[in-house]
C-alpha atoms as a PDB file:
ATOM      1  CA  UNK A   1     -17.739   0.297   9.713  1.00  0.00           C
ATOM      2  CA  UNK A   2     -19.581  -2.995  11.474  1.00  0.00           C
ATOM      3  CA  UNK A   3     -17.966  -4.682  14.461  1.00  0.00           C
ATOM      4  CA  UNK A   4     -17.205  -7.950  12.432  1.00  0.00           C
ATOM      5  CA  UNK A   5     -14.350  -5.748  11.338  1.00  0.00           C
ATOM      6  CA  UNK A   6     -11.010  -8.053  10.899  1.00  0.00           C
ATOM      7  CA  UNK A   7      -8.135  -5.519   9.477  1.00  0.00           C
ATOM      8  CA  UNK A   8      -5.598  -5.995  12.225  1.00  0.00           C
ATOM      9  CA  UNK A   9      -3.036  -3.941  13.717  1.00  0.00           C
ATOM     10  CA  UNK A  10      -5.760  -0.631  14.215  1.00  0.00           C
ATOM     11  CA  UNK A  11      -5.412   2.101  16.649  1.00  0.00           C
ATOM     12  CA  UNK A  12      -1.993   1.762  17.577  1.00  0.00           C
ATOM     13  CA  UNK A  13       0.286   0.721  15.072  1.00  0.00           C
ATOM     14  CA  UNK A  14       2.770  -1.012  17.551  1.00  0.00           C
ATOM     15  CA  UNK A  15       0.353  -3.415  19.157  1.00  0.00           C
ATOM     16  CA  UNK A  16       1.074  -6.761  17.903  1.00  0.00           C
ATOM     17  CA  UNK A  17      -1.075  -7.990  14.741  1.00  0.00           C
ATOM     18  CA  UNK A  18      -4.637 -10.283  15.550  1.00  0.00           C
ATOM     19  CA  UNK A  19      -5.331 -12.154  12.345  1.00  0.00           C
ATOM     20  CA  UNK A  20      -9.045 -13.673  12.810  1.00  0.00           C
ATOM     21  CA  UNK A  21      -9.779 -14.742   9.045  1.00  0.00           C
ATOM     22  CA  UNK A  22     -10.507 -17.910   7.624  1.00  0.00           C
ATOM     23  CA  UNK A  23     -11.833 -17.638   4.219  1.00  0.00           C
ATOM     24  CA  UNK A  24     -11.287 -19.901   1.613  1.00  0.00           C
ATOM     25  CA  UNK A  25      -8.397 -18.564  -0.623  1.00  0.00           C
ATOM     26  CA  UNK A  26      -9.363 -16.972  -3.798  1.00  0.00           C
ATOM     27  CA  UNK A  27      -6.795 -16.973  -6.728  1.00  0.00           C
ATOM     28  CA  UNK A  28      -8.295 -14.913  -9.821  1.00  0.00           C
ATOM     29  CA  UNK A  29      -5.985 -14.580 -12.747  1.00  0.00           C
ATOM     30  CA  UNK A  30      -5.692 -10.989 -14.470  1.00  0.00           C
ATOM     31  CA  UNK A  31      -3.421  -9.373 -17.158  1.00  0.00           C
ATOM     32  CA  UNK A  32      -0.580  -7.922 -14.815  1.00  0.00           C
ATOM     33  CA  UNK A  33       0.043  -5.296 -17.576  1.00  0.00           C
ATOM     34  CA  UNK A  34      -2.450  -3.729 -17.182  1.00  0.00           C
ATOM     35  CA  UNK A  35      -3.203  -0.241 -18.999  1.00  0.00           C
ATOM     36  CA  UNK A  36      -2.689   3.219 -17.352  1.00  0.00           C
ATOM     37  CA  UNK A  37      -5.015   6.026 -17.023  1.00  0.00           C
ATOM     38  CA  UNK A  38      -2.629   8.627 -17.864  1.00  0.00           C
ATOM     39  CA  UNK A  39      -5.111  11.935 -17.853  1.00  0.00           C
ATOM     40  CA  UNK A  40      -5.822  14.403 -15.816  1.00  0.00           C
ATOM     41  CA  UNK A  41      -7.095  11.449 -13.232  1.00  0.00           C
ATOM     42  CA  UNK A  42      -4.110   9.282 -13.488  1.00  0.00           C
ATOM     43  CA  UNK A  43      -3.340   7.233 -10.326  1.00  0.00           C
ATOM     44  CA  UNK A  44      -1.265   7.113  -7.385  1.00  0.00           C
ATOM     45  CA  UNK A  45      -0.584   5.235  -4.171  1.00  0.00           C
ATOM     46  CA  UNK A  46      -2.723   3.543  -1.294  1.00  0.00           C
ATOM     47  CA  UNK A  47      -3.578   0.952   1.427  1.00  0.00           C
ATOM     48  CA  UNK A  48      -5.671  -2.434   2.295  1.00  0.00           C
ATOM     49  CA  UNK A  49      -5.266  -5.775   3.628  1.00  0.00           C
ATOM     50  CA  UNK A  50      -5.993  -8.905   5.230  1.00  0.00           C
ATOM     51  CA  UNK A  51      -3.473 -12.082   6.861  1.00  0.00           C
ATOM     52  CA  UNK A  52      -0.947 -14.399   6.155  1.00  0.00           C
ATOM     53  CA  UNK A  53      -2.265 -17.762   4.208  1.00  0.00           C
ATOM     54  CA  UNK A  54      -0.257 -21.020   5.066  1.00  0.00           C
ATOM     55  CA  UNK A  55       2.687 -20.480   2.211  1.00  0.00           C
ATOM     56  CA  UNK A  56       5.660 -18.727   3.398  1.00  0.00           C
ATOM     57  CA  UNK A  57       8.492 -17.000   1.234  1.00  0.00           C
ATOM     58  CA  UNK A  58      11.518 -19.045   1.261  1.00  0.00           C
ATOM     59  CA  UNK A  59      13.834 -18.811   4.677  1.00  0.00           C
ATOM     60  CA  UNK A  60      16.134 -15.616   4.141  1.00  0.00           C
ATOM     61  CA  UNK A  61      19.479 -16.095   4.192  1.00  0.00           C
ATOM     62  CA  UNK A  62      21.214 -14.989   7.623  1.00  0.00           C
ATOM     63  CA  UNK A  63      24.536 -14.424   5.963  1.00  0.00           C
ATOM     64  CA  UNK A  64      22.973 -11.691   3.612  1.00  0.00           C
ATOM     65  CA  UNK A  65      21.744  -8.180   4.680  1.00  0.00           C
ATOM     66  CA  UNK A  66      19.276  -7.192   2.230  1.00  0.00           C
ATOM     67  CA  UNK A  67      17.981  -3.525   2.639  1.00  0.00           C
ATOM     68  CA  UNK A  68      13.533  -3.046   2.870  1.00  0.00           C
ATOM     69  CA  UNK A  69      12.013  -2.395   1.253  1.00  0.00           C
ATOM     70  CA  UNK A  70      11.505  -5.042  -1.913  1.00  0.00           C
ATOM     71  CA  UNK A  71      12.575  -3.470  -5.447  1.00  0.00           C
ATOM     72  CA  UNK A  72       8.639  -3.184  -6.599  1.00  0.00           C
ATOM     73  CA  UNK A  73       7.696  -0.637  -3.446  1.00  0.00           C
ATOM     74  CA  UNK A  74       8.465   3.147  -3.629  1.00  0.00           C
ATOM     75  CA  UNK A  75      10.599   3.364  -0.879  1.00  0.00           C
ATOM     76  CA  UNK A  76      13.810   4.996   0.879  1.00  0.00           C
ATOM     77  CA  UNK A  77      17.210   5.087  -0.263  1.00  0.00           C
ATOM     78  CA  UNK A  78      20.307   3.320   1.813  1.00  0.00           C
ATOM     79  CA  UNK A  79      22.559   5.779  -0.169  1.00  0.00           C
ATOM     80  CA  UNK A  80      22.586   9.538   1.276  1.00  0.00           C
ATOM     81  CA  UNK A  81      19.775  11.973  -0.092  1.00  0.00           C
ATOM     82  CA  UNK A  82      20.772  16.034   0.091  1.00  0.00           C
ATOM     83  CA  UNK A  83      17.378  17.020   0.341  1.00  0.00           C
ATOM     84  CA  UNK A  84      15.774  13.514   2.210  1.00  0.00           C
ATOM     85  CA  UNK A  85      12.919  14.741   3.920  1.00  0.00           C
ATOM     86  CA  UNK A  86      13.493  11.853   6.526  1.00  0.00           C
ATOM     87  CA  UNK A  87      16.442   9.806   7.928  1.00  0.00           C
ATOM     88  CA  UNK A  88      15.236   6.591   9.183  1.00  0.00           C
ATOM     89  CA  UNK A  89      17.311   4.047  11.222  1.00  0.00           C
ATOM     90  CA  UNK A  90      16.847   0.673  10.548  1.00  0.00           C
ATOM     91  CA  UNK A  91      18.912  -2.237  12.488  1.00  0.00           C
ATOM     92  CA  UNK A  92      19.907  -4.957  10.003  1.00  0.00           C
ATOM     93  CA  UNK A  93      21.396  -7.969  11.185  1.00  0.00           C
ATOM     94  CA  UNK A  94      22.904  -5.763  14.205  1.00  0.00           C
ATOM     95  CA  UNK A  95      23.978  -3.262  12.293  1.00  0.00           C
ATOM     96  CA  UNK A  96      22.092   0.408  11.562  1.00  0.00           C
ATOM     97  CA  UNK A  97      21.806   1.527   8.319  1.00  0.00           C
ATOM     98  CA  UNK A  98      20.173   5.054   8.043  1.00  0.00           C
ATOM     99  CA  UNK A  99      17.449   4.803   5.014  1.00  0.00           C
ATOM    100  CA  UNK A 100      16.783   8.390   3.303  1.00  0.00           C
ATOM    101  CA  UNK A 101      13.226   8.897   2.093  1.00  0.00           C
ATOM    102  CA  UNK A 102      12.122  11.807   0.146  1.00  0.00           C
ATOM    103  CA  UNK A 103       8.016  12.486   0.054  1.00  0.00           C
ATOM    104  CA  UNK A 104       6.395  12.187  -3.196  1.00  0.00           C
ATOM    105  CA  UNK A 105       5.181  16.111  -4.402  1.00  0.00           C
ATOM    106  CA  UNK A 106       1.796  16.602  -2.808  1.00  0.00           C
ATOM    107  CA  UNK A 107       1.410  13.784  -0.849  1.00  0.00           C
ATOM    108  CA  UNK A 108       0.646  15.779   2.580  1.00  0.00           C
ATOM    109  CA  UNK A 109      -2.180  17.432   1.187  1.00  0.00           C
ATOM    110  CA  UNK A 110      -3.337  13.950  -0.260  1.00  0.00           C
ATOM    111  CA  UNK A 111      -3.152  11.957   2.793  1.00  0.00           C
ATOM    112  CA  UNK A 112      -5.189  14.833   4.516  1.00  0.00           C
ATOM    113  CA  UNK A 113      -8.216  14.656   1.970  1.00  0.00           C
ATOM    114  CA  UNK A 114      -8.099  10.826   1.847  1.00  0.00           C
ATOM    115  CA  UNK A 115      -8.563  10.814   5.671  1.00  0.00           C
ATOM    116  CA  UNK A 116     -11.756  12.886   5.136  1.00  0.00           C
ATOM    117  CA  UNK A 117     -13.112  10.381   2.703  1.00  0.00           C
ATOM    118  CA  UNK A 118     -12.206   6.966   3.123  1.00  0.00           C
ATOM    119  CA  UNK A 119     -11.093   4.836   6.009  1.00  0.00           C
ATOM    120  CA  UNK A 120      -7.828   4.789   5.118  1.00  0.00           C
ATOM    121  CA  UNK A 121      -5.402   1.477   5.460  1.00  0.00           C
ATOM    122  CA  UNK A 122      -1.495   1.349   5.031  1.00  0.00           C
ATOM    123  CA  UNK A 123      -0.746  -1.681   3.427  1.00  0.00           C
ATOM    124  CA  UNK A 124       3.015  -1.929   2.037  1.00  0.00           C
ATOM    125  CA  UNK A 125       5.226  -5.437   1.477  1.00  0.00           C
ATOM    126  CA  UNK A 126       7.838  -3.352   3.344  1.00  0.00           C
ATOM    127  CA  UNK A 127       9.315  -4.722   6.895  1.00  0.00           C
ATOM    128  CA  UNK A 128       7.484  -3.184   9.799  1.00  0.00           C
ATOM    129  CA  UNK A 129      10.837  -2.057  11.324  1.00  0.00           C
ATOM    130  CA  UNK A 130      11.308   0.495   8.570  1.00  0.00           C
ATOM    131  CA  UNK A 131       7.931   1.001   7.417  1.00  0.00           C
ATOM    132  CA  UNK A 132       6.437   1.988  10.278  1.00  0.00           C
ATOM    133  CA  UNK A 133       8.901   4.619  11.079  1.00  0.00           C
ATOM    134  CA  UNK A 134       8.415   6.241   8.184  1.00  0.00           C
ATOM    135  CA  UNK A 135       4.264   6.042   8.804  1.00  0.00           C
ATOM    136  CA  UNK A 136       4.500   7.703  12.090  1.00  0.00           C
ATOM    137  CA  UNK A 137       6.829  10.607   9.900  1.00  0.00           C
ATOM    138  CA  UNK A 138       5.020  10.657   6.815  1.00  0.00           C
ATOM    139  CA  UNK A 139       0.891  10.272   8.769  1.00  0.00           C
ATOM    140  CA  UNK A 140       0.886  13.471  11.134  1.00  0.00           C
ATOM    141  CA  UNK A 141      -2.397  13.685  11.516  1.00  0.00           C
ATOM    142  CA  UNK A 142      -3.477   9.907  11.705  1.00  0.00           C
ATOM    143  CA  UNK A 143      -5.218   9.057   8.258  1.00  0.00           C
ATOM    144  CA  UNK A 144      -4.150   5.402   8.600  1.00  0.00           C
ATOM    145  CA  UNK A 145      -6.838   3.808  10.666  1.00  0.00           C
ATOM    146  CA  UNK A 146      -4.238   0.800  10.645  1.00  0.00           C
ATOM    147  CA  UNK A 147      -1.136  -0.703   9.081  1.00  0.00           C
ATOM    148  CA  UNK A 148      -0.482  -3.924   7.669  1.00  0.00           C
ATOM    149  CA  UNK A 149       3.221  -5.084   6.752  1.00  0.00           C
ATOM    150  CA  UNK A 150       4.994  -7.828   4.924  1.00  0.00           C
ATOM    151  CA  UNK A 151       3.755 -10.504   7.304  1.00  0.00           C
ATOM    152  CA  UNK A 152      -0.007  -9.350   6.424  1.00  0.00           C
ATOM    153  CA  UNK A 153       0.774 -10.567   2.721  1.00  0.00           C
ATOM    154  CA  UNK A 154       0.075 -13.719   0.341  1.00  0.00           C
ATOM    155  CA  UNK A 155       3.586 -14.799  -1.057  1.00  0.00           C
ATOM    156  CA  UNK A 156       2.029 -16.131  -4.300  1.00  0.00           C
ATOM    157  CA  UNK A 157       3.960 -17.221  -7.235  1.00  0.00           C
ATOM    158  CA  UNK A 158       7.350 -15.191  -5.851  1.00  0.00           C
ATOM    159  CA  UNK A 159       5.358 -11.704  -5.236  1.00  0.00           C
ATOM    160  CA  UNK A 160       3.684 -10.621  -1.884  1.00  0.00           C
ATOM    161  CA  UNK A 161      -0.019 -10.100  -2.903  1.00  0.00           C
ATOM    162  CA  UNK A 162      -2.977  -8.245  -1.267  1.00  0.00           C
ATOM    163  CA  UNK A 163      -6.103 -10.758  -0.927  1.00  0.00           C
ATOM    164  CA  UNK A 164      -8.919  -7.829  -0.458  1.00  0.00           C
ATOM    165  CA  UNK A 165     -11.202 -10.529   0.614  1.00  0.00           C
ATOM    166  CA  UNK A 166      -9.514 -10.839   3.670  1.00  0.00           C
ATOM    167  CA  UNK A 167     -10.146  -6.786   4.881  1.00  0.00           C
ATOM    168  CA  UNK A 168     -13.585  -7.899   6.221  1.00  0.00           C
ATOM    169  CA  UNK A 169     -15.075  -5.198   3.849  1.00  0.00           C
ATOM    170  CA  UNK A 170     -17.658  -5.210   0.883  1.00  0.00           C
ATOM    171  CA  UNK A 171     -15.423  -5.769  -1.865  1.00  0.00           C
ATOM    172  CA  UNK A 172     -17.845  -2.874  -3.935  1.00  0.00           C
ATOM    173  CA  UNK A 173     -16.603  -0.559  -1.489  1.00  0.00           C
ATOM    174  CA  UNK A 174     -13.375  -1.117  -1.690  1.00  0.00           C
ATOM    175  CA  UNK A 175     -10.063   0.190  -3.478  1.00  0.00           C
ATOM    176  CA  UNK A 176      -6.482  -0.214  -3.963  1.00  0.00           C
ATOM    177  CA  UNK A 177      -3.872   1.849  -4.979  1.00  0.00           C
ATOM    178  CA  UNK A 178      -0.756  -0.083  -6.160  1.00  0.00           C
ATOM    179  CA  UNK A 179       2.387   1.065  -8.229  1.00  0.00           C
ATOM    180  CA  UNK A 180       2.821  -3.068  -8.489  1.00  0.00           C
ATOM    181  CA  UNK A 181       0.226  -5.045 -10.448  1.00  0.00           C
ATOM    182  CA  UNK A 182       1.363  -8.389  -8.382  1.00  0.00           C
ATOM    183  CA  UNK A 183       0.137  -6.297  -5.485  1.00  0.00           C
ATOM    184  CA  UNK A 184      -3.893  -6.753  -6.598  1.00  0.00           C
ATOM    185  CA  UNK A 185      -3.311  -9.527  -8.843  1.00  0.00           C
ATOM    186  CA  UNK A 186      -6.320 -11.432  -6.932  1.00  0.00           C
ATOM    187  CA  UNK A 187      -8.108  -8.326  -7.069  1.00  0.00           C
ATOM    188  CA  UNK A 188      -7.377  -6.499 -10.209  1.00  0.00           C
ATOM    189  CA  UNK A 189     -11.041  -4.693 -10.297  1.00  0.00           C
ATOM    190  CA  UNK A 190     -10.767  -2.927  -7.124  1.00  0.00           C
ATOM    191  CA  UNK A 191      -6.976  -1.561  -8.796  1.00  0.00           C
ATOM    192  CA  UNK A 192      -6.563   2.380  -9.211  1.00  0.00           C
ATOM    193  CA  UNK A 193      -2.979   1.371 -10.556  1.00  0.00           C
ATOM    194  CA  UNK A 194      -0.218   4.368 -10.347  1.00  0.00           C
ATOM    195  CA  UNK A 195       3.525   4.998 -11.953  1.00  0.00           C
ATOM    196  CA  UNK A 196       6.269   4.572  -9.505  1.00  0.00           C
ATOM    197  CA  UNK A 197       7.784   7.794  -8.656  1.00  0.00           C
ATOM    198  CA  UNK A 198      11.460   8.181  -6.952  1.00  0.00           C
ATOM    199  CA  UNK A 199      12.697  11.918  -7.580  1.00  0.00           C
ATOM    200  CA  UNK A 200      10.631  14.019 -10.328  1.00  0.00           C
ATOM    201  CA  UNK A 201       9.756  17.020  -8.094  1.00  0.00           C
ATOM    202  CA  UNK A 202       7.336  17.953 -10.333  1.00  0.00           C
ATOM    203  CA  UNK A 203       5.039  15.014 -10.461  1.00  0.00           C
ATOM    204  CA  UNK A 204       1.408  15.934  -9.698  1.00  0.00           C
ATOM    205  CA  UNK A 205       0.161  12.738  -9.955  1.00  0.00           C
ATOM    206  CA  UNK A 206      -1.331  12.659  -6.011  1.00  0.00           C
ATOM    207  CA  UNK A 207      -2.894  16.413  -6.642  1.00  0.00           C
ATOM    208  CA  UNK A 208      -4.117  14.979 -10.333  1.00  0.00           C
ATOM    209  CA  UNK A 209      -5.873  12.104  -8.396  1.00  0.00           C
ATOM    210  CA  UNK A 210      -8.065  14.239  -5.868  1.00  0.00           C
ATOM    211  CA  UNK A 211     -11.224  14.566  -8.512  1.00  0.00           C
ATOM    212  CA  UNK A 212     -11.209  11.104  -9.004  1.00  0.00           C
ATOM    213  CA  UNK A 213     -11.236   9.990  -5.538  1.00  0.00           C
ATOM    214  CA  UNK A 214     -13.923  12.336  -4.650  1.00  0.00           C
ATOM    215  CA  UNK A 215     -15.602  11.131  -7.181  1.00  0.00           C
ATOM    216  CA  UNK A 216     -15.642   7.518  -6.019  1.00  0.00           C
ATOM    217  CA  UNK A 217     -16.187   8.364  -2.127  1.00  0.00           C
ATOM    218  CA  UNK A 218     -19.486   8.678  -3.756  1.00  0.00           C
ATOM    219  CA  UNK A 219     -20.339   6.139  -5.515  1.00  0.00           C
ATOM    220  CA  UNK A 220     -22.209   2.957  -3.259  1.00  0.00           C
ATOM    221  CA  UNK A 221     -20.115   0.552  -5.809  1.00  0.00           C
ATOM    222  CA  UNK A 222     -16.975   1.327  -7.139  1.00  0.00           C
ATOM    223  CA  UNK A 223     -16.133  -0.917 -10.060  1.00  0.00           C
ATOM    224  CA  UNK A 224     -18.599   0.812 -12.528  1.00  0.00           C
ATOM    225  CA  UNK A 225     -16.050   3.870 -12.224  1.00  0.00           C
ATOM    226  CA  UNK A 226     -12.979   1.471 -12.373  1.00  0.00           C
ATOM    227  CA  UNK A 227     -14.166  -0.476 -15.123  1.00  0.00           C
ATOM    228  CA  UNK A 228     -14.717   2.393 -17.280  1.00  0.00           C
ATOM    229  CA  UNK A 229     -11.750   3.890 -16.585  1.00  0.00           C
ATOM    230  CA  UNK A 230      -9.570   0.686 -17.316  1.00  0.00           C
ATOM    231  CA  UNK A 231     -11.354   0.769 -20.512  1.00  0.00           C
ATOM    232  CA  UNK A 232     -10.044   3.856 -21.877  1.00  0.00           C
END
């Protein structure tokens, strides 16, 4: 990693965010449907991201709570969870709601082996005031090298989108692992795309994806693998 890095928000998660980009926005039009891998190297969830452009989502309205995170994003549940692996407390418009999240089957020893072969960036279109309590849960032994929230997005066309070109990173090199093809529609040939998951305690998807990432951690550019695979 060079020292004209520009993700923001490294080291310690609750420093406040330094956006120093100012690339020319690039808009590159894909097929949002895009086709699953669904084999033995199917794919799962991950992390990048850049800064805000100049258009902002439209002015929420104060009189309505609405819980984080947005419908696309795996995320916790506002209604109670038996067997929630974590209670987070989120303040809403003055009032605390406690979220229940339940951890995807598989994901610990994922995180772990993604920390020993990438540098590893949260990215979700969550709000940082429930997102990053469930990081500091979910992360115990400190994969993400940083975290970038709602604020780090594009809103484009309705959707909060992930502008790669903005991470200060050789786009070759890079990947992104998205349950939401809005999420990479700028960048849909970096995409390892992966079903959303909620409560199937059987999925295996994460431990399914480990040969495939290894894989790639060794490959100097990236979308030779990805194209072939999107081709199947």
């Amino acid at each position: 990693m060079d020292n004209t890095s520009i993700i923001t928000q490294v080291a310690n998660p609750k420093e406040e965010e330094i956006i120093s980009s100012s690339r020319q926005e690039k808009v590159s039009q894909s097929n949002s449907s895009l086709k699953k891998h669904r084999s033995r190297s199917i794919f799962s969830p991950f992390f990048c991201c850049f800064r805000n452009y100049n258009v902002e989502p439209p002015a929420p309205n104060n009189k309505t709570c609405t819980l984080p995170p947005p419908a696309e994003e795996n995320g916790g549940s506002p209604k109670p969870i038996s067997n929630a692996d974590f209670i987070v407390p989120v303040e809403i418009d003055g009032t605390v709601h406690q979220v229940y999240v339940l951890k995807r089957p598989h994901v610990d020893e994922f995180l772990q082996k993604m920390g020993e072969l990438f540098e590893c960036v949260l990215f979700t279109a969550s709000l940082a005031k429930y997102a990053d309590p469930v990081a500091d849960l979910l992360d115990q032994w400190g994969v993400f090298r940083a975290r970038l929230f709602r604020e780090s997005c594009v809103f484009h066309r309705g959707n909060y989108v992930k502008d790669l070109s903005r991470l200060g990173r050789q786009l070759s090199k890079v990947i992104i692992v998205d349950n939401s093809p809005a999420s990479y529609i700028f960048h849909p040939e970096n995409a390892v795309p992966v079903r959303s998951w909620f409560d199937d305690m059987m999925d295996t998807e994460l431990l399914d994806l480990l040969p495939l990432f290894e894989g790639l951690s060794r490959e100097e550019d990236v979308y030779s693998v990805l194209q072939s695979l999107r081709a199947r």
